[in-house]
Protein backbone atom coordinates (compact mmCIF):
# COMPACT_ATOMS: atom_id res chain seq x y z
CA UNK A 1 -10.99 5.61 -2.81
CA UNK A 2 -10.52 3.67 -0.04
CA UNK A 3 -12.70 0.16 0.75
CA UNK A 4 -15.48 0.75 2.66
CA UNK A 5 -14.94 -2.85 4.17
CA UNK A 6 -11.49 -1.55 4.86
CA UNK A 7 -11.19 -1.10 9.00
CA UNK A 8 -9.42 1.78 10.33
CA UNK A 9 -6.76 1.37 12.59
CA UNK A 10 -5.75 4.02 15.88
CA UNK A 11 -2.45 6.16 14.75
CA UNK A 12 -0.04 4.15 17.50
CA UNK A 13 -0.51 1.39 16.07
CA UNK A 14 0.56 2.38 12.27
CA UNK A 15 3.40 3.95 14.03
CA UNK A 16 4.29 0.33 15.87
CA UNK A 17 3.70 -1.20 12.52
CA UNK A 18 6.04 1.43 10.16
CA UNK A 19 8.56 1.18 12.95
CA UNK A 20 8.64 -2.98 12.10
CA UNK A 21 8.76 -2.22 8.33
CA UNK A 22 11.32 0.10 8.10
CA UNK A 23 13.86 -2.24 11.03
CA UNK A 24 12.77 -4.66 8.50
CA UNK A 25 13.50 -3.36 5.72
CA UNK A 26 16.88 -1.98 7.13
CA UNK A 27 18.34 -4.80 7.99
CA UNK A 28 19.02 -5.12 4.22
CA UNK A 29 19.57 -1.08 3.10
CA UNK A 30 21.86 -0.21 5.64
CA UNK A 31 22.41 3.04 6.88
CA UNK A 32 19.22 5.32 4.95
CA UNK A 33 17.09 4.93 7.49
CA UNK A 34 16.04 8.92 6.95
CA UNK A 35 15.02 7.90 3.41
CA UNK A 36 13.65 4.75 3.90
CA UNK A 37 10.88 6.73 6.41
CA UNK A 38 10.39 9.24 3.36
CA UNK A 39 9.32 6.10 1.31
CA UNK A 40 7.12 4.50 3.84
CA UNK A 41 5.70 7.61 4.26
CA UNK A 42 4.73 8.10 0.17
CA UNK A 43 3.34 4.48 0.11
CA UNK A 44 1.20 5.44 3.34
CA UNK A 45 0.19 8.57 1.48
CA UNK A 46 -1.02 6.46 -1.52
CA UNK A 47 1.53 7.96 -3.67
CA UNK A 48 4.06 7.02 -6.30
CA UNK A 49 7.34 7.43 -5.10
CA UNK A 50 10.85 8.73 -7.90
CA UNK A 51 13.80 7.08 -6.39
CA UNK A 52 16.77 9.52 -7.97
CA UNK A 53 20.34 8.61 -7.73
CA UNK A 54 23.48 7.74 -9.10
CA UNK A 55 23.87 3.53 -10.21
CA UNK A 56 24.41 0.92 -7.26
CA UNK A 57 23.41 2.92 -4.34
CA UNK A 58 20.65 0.53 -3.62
CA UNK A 59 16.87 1.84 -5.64
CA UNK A 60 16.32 -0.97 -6.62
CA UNK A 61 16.72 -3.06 -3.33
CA UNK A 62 14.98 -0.88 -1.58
CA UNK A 63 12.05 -1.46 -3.82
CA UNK A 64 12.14 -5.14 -3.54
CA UNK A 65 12.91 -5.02 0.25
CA UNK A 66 9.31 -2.48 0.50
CA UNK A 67 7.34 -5.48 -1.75
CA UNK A 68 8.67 -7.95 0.92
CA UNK A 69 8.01 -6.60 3.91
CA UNK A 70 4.22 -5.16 3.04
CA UNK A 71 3.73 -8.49 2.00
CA UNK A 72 2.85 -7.20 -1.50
CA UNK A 73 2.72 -8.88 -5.03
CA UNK A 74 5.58 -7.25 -6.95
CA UNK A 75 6.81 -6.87 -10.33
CA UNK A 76 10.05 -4.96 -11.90
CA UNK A 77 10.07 -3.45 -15.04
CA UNK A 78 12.97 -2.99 -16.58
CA UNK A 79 13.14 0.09 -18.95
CA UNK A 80 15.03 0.07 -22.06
CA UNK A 81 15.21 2.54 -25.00
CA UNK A 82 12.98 0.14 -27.37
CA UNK A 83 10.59 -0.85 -24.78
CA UNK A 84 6.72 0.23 -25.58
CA UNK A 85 3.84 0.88 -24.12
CA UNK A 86 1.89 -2.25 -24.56
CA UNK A 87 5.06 -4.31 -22.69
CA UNK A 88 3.99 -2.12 -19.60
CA UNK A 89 0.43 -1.93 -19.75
CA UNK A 90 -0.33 -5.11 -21.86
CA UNK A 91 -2.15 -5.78 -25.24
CA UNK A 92 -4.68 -8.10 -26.95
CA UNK A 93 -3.32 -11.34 -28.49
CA UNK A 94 -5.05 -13.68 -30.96
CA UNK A 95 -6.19 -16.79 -28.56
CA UNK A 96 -6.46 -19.71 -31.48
CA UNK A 97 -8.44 -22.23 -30.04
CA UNK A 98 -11.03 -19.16 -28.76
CA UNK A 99 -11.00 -17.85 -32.53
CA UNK A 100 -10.72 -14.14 -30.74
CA UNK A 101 -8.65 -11.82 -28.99
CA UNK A 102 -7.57 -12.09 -25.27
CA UNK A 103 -6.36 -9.62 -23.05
CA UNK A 104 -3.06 -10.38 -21.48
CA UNK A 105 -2.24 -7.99 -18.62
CA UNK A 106 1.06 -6.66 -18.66
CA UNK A 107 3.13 -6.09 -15.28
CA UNK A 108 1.52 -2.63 -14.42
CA UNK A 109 -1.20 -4.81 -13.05
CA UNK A 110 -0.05 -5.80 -9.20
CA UNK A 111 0.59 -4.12 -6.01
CA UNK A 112 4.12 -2.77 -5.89
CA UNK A 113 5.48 -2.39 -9.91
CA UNK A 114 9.28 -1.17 -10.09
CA UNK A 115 9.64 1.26 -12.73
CA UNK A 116 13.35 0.60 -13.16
CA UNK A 117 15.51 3.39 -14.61
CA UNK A 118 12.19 5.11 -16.16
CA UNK A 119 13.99 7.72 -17.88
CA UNK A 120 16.31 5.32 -20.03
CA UNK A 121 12.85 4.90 -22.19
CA UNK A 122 11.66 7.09 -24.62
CA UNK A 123 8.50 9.55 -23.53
CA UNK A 124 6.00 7.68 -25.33
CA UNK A 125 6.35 4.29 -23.20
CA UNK A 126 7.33 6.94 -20.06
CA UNK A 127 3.53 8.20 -20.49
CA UNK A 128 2.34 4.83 -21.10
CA UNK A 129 2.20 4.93 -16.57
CA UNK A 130 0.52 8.18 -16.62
CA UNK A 131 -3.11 6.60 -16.61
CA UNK A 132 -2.20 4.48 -14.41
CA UNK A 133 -0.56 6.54 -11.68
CA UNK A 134 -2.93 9.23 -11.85
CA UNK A 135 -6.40 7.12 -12.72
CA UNK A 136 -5.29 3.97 -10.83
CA UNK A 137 -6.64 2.06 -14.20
CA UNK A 138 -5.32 1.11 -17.56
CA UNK A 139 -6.98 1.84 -20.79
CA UNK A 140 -6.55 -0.60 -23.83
CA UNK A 141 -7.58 -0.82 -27.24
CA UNK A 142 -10.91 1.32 -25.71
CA UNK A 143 -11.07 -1.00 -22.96
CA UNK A 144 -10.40 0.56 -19.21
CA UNK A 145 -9.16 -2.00 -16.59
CA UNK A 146 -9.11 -0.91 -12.82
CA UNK A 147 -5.97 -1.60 -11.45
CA UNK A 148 -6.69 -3.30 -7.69
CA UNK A 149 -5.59 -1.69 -4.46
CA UNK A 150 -3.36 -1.21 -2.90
CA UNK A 151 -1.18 0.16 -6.32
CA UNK A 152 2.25 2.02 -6.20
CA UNK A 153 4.91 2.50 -8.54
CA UNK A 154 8.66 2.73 -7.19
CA UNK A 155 10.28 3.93 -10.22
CA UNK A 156 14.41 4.56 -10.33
CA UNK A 157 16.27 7.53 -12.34
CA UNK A 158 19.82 7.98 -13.04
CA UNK A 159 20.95 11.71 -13.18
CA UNK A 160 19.54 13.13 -16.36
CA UNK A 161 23.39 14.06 -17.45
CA UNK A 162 24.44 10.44 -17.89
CA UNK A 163 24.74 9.21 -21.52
CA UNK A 164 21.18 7.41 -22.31
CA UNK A 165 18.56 8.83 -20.51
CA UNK A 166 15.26 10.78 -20.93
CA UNK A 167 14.39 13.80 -19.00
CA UNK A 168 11.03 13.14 -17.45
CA UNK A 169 8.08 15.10 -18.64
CA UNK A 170 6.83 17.61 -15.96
CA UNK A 171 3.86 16.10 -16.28
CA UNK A 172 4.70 12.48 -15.49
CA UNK A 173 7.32 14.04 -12.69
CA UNK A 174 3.74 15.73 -11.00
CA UNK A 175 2.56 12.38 -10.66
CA UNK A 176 5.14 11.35 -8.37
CA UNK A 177 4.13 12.48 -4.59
CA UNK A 178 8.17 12.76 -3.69
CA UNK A 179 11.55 11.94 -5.23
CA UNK A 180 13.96 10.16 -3.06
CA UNK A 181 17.76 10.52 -2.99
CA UNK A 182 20.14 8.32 -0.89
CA UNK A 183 23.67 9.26 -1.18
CA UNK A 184 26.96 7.23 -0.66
CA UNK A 185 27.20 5.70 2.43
CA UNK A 186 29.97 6.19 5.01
CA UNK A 187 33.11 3.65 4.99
CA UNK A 188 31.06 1.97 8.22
CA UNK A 189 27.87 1.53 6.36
CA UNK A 190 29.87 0.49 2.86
CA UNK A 191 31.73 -2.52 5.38
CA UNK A 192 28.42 -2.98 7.18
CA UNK A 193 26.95 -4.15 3.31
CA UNK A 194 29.96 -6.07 2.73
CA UNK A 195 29.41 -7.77 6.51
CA UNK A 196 25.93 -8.66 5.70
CA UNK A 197 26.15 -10.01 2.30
CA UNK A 198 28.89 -12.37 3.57
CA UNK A 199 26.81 -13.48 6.65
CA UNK A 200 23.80 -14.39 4.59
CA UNK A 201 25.85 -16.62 1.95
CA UNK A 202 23.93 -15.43 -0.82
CA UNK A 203 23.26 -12.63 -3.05
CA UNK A 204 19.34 -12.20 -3.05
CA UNK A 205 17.95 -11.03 0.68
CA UNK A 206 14.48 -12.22 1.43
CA UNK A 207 12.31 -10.73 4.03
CA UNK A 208 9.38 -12.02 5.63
CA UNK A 209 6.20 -10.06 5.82
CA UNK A 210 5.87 -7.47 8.28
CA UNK A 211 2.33 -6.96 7.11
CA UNK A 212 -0.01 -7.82 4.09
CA UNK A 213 -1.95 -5.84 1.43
CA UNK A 214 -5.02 -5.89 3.79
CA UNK A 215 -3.17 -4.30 6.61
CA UNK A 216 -1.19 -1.53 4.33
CA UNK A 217 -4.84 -0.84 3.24
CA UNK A 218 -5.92 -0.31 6.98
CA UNK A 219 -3.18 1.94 7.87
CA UNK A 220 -3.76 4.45 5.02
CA UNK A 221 -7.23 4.51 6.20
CA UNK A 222 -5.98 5.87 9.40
CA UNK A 223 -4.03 8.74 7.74
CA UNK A 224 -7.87 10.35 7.18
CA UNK A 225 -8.10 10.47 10.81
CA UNK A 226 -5.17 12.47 11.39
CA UNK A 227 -6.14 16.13 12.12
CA UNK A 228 -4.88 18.98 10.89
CA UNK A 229 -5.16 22.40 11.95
CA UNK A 230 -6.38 25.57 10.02
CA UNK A 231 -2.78 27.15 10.22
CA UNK A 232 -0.95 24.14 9.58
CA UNK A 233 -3.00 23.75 6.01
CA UNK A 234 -2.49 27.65 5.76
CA UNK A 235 1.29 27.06 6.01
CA UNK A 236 1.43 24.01 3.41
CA UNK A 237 -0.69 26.82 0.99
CA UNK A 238 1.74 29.52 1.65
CA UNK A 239 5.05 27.07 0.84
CA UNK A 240 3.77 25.88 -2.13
CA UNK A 241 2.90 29.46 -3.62
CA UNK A 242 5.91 30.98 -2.32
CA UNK A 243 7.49 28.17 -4.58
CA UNK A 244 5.96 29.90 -7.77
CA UNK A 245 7.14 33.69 -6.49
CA UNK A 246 10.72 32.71 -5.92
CA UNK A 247 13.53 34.71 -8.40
CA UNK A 248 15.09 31.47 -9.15
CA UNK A 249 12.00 29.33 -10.37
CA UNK A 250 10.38 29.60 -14.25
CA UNK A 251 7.77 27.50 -12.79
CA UNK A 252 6.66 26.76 -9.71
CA UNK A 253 4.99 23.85 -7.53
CA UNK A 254 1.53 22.87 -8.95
CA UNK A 255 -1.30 22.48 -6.01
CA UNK A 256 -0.64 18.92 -6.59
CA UNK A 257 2.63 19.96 -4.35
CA UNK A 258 0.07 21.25 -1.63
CA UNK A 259 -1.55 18.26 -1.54
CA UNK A 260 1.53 16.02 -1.35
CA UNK A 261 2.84 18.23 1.43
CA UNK A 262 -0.75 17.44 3.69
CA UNK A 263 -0.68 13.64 2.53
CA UNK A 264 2.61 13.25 3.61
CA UNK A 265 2.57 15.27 6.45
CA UNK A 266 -0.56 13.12 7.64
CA UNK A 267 1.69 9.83 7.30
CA UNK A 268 4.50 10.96 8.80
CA UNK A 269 2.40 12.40 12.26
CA UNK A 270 0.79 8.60 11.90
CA UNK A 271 4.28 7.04 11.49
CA UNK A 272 5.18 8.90 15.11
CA UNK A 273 2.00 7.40 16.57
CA UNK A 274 0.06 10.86 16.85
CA UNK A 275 -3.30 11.86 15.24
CA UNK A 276 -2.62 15.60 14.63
CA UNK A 277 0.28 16.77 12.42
CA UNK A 278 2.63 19.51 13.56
CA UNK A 279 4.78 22.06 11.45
CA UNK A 280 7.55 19.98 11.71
CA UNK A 281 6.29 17.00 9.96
CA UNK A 282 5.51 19.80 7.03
CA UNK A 283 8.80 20.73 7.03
CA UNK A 284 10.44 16.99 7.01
CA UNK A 285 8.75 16.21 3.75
CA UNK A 286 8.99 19.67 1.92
CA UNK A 287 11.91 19.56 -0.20
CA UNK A 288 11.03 15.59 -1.42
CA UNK A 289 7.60 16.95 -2.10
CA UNK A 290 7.75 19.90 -3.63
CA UNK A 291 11.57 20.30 -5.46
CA UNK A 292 11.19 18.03 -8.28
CA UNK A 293 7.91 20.07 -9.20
CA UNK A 294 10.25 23.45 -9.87
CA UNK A 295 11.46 24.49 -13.19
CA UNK A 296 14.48 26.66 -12.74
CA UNK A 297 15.13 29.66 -14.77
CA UNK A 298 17.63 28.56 -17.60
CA UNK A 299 20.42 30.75 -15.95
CA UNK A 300 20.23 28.81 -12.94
CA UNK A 301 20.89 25.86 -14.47
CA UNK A 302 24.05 27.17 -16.09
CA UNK A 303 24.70 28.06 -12.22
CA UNK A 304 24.01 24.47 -11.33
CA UNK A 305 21.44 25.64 -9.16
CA UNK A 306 19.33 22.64 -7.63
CA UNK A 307 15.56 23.35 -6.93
CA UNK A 308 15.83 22.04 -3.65
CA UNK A 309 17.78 25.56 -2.79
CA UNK A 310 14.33 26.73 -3.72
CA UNK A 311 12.57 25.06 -1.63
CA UNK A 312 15.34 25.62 1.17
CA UNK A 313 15.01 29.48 1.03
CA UNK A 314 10.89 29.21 1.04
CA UNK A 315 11.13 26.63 3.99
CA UNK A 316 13.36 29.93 5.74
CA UNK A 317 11.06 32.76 4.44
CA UNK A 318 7.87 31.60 5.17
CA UNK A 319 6.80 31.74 9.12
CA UNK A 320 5.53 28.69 10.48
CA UNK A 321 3.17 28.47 12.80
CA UNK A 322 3.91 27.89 16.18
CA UNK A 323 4.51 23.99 17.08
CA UNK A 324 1.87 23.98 20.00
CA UNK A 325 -1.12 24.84 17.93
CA UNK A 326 -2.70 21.44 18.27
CA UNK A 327 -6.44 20.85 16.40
CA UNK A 328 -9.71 22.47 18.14
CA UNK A 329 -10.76 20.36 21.30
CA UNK A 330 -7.39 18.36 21.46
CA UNK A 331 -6.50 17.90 24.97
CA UNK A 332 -3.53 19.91 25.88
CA UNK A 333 -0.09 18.57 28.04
C-alpha cells in the first residue's frame, strides 16, 4: 500500500527521472540498455525482479548499480547449498546481559536485497523469501515483522542445467513480476567494459544517487495515475488466457501474469512521460512477464522448446487493439 504522506508526481517527470537512472546506471552495464528499462520498469511496478543468465554477464552489477543510483540501502545475499532460512530472514539469539531473547534481523530487512544465485539453495531456504515477496513482512518464531518500503528483491539464476542448482518452485517463480535475460555483448561493448574498468583504476564502480527512497516511493505513486483503457485491459486478459490454451503449454500464466502485464505496462507508459498506456507498452513487457509463468508440455522440453515461443505465438494470435484508442475524455492530436 502506498504512504498516504507519499506525494504523487506528473508522469514527465518519472520519465525525466528513469531516463537519469538508467544513463546512470549505464555508464557501468554497458550496452543492455533494453534490459536495464525492463528492470526499472519492475522496481517502478513494485515488483521483484529474476535476473536469468549464464555466469559473468553482469546480474549482479546491475543490482548493485540499481541500489546506487535509487539511493537505496542494499544488501546481497549470497546463496549457497547449506544456507537456511533463518540466515535470510533472521532468528532470536540469547542476549546475556538482558537474560532473554533478542531478535536480530537478518538481511531480508532493507530496501534493495540481492538474492544472489537463488537457485544454488535448496527449496526450503528458496521459500524462506516467499513471505516476504508476496506479504512484504517476515514471520519469526510467531512473530510477524513488516518489512519497510520501498522493498525489492533482485535475485540472480544460472541456467537450471548447470551442475548445482535448484529449479525454482512455480510458486516462488509467480512471485517474481518478470525475469530478465541479458545476453553476451558485442566485441564493441566487451572492449567498451574493458575501456571503462581501466579508466576508473579500480574494480568496484560507485554511483551517486540519482534519487532516494522517498522519491522512488513518489514515482510509483504516479504509476496509479496512468490510465488505461477498457480494450487495452481486455487485451492483457486475452494474452494471458491464450497462454493457458496454447498446444505447447501444461500450464499456463496465472492472473498474477495479467496483473504483471498492467503494472508493467503502467511503468513503462510513465517511463515515456505519458499518463495512458498503449498496446505497445503491453507488448514490450509480455514475454518477461508472462514466459517464466508457463509450464511446457514434457515433449517440448525434449524439443528444447522455450516458453517464450509461447508467448511469441500468443503475442501474434491475439489482435490488439488499435494504437489510437486513447482513455475516455483524453484530448486527441
Amino acid at each position: 500500500m502506498t504512504d498516504a504522506r507519499v506525494e504523487v508526481m506528473p508522469p514527465y517527470e518519472v520519465g525525466r527521472l528513469a531516463g537519469a537512472v538508467l544513463d546512470s546506471v549505464g555508464t557501468v552495464v554497458v550496452g543492455k540498455r533494453d534490459s536495464l528499462e525492463l528492470v526499472l520498469a519492475g522496481i517502478l511496478a513494485g515488483g521483484h525482479v529474476l535476473l536469468e543468465d549464464l555466469p559473468g554477464l553482469g546480474k549482479t552489477l546491475t543490482a548493485r548499480s540499481f541500489a546506487q543510483a535509487l539511493g537505496l540501502d542494499f544488501r546481497r545475499l549470497q546463496f549457497t547449498p547449506d544456507l537456511l532460512p533463518a540466515d535470510v530472514t533472521g532468528s532470536f539469539l540469547y542476549d546475556q546481559r538482558k537474560g532473554d531473547f533478542a531478535f536480530r534481523a537478518g538481511p531480508v530487512f532493507t530496501n534493495m536485497l540481492l538474492a544472489d544465485e537463488i537457485n544454488r539453495t535448496p527449496p526450503k531456504t528458496q521459500a524462506a523469501l516467499l513471505e516476504a515477496m508476496q506479504e512484504k513482512q517476515v514471520s519469526v518464531e510467531g512473530v510477524t515483522y513488516r518489512l519497510e518500503p520501498p522493498f525489492h528483491v533482485l535475485a540472480t539464476a544460472n541456467p537450471i542445467e548447470y551442475e548445482g542448482t535448484y529449479p525454482l518452485p512455480e510458486a516462488q517463480l509467480d512471485r517474481f513480476m518478470l525475469r530478465v535475460s541479458f545476453g553476451y555483448p558485442t566485441a564493441e561493448e566487451e572492449w567498451d567494459v574493458l575501456r571503462r574498468r581501466m579508466a576508473r583504476r579500480q574494480e568496484e564502480a560507485q554511483l551517486a544517487p540519482v534519487v532516494d527512497a522517498r522519491t522512488l516511493q513518489a514515482m510509483q505513486a504516479s504509476l496509479e495515475t496512468v490510465a488505461v483503457e477498457d480494450s487495452i485491459g481486455r487485451y492483457i486478459v486475452a494474452l494471458t488466457s491464450a497462454t493457458r490454451e496454447h498446444g505447447s503449454a501444461l500450464v499456463g500464466s496465472s492472473p498474477r501474469g495479467s496483473l504483471a502485464l498492467l503494472l508493467l505496462a503502467r511503468a513503462r507508459a510513465a517511463m515515456a512521460g505519458r499518463d495512458f498506456v498503449v498496446p505497445e507498452d503491453v507488448k514490450e513487457v509480455a514475454v518477461p512477464a508472462l514466459a517464466h509463468r508457463i509450464t511446457l508440455r514434457p515433449e517440448m522440453w525434449l524439443r528444447r522448446v522455450d516458453p517464450s515461443f509461447v508467448v511469441h505465438e500468443v503475442l501474434a494470435a491475439v489482435p490488439a487493439p488499435a494504437s489510437g484508442a486513447l482513455p475516455s475524455g483524453y484530448p486527441r492530436q
